[in-house]
Protein backbone atom coordinates (compact mmCIF):
# COMPACT_ATOMS: atom_id res chain seq x y z
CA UNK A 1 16.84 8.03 -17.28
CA UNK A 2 15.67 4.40 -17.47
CA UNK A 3 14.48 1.99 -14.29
CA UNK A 4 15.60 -1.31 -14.72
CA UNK A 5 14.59 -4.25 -12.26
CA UNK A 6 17.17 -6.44 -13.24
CA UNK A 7 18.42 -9.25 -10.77
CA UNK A 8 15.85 -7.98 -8.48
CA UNK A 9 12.53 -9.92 -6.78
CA UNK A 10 9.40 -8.67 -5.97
CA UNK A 11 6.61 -10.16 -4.44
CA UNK A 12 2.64 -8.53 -5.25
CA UNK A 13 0.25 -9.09 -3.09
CA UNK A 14 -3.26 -9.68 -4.35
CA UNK A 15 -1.45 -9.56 -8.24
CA UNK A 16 -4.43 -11.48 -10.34
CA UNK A 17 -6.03 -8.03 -11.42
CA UNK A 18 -6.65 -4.81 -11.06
CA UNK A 19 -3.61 -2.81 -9.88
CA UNK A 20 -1.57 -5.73 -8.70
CA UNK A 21 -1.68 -7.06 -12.37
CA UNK A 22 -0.74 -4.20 -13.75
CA UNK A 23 2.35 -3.60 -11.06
CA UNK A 24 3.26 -7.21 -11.53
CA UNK A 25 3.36 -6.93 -15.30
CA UNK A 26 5.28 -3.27 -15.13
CA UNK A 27 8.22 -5.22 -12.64
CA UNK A 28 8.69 -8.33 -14.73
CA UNK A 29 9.06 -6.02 -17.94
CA UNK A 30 11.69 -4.14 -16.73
CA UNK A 31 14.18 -7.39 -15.31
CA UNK A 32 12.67 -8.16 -11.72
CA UNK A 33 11.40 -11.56 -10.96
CA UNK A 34 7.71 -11.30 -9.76
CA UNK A 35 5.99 -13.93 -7.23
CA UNK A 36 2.98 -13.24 -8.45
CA UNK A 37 0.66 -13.44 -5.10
CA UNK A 38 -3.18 -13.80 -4.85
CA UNK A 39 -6.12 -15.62 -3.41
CA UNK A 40 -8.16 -15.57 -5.80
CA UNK A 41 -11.63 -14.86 -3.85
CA UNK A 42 -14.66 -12.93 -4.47
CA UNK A 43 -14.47 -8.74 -3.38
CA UNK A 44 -15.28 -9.57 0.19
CA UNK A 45 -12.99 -11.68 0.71
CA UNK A 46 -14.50 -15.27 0.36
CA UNK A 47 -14.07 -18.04 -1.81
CA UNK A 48 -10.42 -18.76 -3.49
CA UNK A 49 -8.85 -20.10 -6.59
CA UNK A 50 -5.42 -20.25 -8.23
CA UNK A 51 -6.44 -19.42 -11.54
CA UNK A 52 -6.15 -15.68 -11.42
CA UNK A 53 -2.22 -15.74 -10.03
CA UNK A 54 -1.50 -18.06 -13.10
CA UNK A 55 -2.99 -16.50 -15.75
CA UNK A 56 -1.17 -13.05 -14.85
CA UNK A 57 2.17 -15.33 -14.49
CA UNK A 58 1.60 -16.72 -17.82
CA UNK A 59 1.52 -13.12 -19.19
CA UNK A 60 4.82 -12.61 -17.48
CA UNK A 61 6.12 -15.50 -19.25
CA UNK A 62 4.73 -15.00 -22.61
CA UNK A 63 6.30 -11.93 -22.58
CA UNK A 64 9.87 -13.14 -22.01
CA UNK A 65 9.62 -12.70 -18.10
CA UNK A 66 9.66 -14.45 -14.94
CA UNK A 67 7.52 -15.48 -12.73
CA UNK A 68 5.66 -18.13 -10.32
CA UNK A 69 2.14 -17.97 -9.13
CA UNK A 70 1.76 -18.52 -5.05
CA UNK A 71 -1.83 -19.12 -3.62
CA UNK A 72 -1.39 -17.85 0.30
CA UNK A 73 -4.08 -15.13 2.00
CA UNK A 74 -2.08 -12.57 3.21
CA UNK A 75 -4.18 -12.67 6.71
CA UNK A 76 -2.96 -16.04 7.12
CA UNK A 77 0.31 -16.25 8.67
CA UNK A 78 1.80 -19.33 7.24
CA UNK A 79 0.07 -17.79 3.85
CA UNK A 80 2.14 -15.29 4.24
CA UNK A 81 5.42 -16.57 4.67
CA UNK A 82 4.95 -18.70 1.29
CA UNK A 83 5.08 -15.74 -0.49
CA UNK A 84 8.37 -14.81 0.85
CA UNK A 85 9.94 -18.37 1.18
CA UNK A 86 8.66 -18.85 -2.62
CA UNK A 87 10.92 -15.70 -3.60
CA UNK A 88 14.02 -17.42 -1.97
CA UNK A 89 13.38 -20.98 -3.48
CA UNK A 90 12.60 -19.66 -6.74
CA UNK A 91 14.69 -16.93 -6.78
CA UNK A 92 17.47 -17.06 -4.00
CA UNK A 93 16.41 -13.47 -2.84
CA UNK A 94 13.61 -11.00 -2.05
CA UNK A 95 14.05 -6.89 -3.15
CA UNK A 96 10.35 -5.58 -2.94
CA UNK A 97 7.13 -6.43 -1.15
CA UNK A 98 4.02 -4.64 -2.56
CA UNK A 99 1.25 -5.03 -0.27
CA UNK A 100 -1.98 -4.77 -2.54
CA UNK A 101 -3.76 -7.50 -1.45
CA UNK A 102 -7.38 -6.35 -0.42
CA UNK A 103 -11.23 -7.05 -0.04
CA UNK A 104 -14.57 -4.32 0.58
CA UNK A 105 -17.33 -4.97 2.98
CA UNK A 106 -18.77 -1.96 2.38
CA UNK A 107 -21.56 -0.40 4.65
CA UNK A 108 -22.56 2.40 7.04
CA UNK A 109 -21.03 1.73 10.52
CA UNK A 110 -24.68 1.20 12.44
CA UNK A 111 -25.42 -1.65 9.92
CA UNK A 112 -21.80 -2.94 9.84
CA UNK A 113 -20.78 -6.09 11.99
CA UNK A 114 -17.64 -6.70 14.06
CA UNK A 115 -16.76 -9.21 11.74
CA UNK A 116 -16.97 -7.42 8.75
CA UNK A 117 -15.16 -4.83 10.17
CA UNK A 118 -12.62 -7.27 11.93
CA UNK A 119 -12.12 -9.18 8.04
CA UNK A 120 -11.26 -6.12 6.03
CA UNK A 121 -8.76 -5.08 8.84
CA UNK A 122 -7.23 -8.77 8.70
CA UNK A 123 -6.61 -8.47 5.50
CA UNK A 124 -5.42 -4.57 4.50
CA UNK A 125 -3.44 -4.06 7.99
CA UNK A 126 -2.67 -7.17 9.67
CA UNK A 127 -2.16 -9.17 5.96
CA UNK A 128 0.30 -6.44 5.22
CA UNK A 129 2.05 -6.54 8.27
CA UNK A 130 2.13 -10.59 7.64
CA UNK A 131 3.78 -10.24 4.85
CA UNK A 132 6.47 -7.43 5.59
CA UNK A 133 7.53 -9.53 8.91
CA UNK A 134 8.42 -12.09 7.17
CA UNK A 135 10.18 -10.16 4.81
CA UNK A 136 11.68 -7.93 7.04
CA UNK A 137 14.51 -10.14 8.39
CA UNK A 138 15.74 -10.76 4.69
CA UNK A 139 16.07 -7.15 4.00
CA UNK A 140 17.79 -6.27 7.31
CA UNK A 141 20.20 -9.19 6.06
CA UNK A 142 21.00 -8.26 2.72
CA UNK A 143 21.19 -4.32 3.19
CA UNK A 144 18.54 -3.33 0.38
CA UNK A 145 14.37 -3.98 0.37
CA UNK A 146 11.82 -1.29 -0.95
CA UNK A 147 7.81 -2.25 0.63
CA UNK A 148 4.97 -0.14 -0.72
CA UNK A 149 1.60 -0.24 1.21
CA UNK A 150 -1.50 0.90 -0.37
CA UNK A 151 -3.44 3.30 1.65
CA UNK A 152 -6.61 5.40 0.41
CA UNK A 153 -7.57 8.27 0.31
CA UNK A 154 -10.92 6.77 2.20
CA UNK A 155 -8.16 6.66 4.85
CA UNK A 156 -6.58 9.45 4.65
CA UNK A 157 -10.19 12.03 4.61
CA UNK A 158 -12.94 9.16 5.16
CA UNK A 159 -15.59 7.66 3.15
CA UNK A 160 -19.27 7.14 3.79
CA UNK A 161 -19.37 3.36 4.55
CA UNK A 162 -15.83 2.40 4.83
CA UNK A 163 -15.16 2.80 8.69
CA UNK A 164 -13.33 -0.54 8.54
CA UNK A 165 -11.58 0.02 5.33
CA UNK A 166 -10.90 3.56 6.49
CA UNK A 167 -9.25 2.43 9.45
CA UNK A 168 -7.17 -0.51 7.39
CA UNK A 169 -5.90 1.89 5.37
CA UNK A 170 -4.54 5.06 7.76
CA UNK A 171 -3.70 2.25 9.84
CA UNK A 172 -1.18 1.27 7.43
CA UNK A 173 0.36 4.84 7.02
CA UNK A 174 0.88 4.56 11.13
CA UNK A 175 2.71 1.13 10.18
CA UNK A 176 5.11 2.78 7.50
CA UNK A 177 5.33 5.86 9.47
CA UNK A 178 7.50 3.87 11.94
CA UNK A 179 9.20 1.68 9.64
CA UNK A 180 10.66 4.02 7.82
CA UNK A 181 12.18 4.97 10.70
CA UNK A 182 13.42 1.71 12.03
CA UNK A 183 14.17 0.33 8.38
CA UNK A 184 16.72 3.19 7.20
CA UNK A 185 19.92 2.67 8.32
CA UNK A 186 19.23 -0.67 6.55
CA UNK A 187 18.34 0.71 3.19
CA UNK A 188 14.95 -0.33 3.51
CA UNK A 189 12.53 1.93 2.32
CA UNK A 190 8.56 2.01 3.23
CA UNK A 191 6.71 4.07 1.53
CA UNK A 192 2.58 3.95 0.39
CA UNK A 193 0.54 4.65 -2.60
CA UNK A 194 -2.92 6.17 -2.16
CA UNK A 195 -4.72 5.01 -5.77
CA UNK A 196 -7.92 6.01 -7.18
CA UNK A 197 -8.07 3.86 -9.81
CA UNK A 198 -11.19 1.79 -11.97
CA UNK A 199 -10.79 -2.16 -10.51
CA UNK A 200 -13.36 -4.32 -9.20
CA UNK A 201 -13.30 -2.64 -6.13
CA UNK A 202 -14.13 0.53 -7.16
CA UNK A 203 -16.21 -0.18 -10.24
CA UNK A 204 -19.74 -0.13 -7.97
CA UNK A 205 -18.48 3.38 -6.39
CA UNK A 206 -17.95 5.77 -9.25
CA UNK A 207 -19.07 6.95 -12.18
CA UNK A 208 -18.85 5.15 -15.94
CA UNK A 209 -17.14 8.26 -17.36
CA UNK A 210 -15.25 8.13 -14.30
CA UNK A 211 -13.52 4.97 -13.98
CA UNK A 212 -12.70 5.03 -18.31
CA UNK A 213 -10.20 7.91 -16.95
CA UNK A 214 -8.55 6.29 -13.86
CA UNK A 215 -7.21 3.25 -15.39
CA UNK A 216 -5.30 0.71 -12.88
CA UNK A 217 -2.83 0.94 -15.38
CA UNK A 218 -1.72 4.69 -14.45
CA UNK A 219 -1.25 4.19 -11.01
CA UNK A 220 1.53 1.45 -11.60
CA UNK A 221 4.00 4.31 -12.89
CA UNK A 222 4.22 5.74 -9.10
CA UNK A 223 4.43 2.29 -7.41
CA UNK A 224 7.01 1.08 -9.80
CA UNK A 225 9.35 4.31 -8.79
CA UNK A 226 8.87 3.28 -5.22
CA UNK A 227 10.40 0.09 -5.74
CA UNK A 228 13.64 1.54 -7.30
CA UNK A 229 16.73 2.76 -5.46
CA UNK A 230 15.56 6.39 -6.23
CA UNK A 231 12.90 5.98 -4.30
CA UNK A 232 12.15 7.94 -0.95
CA UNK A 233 11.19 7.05 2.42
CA UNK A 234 7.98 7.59 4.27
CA UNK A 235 6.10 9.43 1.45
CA UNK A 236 2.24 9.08 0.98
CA UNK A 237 2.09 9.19 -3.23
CA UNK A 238 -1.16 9.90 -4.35
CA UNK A 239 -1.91 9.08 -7.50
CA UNK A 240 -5.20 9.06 -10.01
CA UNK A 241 -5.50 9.32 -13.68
CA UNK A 242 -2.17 10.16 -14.28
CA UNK A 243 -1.77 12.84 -12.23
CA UNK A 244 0.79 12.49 -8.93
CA UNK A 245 0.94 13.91 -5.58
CA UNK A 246 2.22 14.07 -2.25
CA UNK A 247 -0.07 13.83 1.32
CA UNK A 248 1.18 14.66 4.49
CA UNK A 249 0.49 14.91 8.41
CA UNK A 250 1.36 18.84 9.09
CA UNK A 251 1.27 20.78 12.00
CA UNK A 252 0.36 24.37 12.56
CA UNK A 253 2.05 26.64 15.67
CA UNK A 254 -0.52 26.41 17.79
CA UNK A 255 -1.22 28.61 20.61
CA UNK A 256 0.44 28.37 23.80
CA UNK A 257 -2.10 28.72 26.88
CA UNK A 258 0.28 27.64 29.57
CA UNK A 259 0.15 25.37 32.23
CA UNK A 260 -3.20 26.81 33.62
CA UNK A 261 -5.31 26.48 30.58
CA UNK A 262 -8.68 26.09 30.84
CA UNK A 263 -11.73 24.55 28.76
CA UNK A 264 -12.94 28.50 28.46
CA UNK A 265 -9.16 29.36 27.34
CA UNK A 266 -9.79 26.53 24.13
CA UNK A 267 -12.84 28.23 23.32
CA UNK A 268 -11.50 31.35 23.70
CA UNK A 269 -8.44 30.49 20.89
CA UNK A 270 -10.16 27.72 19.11
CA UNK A 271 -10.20 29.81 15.89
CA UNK A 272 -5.78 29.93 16.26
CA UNK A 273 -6.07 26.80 17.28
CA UNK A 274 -7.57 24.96 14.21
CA UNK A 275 -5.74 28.12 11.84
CA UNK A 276 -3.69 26.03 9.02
CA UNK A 277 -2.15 28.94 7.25
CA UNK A 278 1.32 28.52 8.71
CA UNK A 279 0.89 24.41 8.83
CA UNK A 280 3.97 22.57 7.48
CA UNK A 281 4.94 18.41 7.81
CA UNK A 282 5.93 17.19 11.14
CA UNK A 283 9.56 16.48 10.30
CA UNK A 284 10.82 18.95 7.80
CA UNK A 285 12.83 16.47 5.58
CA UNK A 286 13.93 16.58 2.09
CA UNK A 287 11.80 14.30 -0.51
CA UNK A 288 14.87 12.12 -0.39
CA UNK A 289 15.60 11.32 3.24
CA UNK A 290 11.72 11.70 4.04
């Protein structure tokens, strides 16, 4: 089996490096047409510069591809809709929106402002649901659009001094959670990645033998099959190192304490309560119609 991207158009969010780059580069060598998106500012999220989106589009071209560079933040709205109207003037159509774009302001939540807990969720939640709106009504159009988010699994189980990224990113799984719902009797299929991966994001947080095995590189295999016709909908794909996996919301039985329970009756059953061991996902749905 071979995944071509032919005659399609993607648009990367945040695409000058790291695992944007490397998604960008993946698309464009297998057919698609890649607006290659980024701001070009510093980790937090300040600063800008088009050099980084047109250096990765030259690599595109070099290598017999095609692709144009577009400047826009992603928590700007306007910014936003570039990226998509770029896709139809350059291209005349828009297939796949990979929301990547992101910045850290790392720090425990007692030292952390409201703004820097109000930038990183500008940019991760509300820059990715910038760009998918203005997407959206395209893909309802044509019948056909694949949009990856990128979570983390910071979101997912928590990380010591990410309470705004943290919230950014399960805050995006809430987002595809529902349009997957409201996006599949249109073919349009939302679906997240959850990368651990060595960029310059990361590269302060782990360890130097560490980050030479979780290469940006090997996450790109799992996005890519998210933006092909294959791919499901509503799946959390974790992915580090080269090694792939799925995480889900599950639900156990329970207990039932009737309509007279009491605090004492939680106490009581608090140990069936919280007991996983017969937990299984919310909706019960096959990989393929997930």
């Amino acid at each position: 089996m071979s995944y071509s991207f032919e005659g399609k158009v993607a648009v990367v969010t945040g695409a000058g490096g790291g695992l944007g780059r490397c998604h960008a580069l993946e698309l464009a060598k297998r057919g698609a047409k890649v607006v290659v998106n980024d701001l070009g500012g510093s980790m937090d999220g300040t600063g800008g510069s088009s050099d980084a989106a047109n250096s990765v589009v030259e690599e595109i071209k070099a290598a017999g591809g095609e692709a144009i560079a577009n400047g826009g933040s992603v928590s700007d709205r306007a910014g936003a809709k570039s990226m998509v109207d770029d896709a139809i003037s350059a291209f005349g159509r828009l297939d796949i929106v990979i929301n990547n774009a992101g910045i850290l302001r790392d720090k425990s939540f007692h030292k952390m402002s409201q703004d820097d807990f109000e930038m990183v969720m500008d940019v991760h939640l509300i820059g990715s649901m910038n760009v998918t709106h203005a997407a959206w009504p395209i893909m309802r159009e044509q019948g056909y659009g694949r949009i990856v988010m990128t979570t983390s699994p910071s979101g997912l189980y928590g990380n010591f001094g990410q309470a705004n990224y943290g919230a950014a990113k399960l805050g995006l799984v809430g987002f595809m959670n529902t349009l997957k719902i409201e996006g599949a009797k249109y073919n349009i299929h939302t679906n997240a990645i959850a990368p651990v991966a060595a960029t310059r994001m990361t590269e302060n947080l782990m360890t130097e033998e560490a980050l030479e095995k979780l290469g940006p590189e090997l996450i790109t295999p799992g996005v890519v099959y998210l933006c092909t016709e294959d791919a499901p909908n509503g799946v959390i794909l974790q992915a580090a190192g080269g090694r792939f996996s799925i995480a889900c919301i599950v639900e156990n039985r329970g207990v039932d304490l009737g309509l007279d329970a009491t605090v004492e009756d939680i106490g009581q059953n608090i140990d069936q309560i919280v007991d996983l061991s017969d937990a299984k996902p919310r909706n019960m749905l096959q990989l393929g119609s997930m």
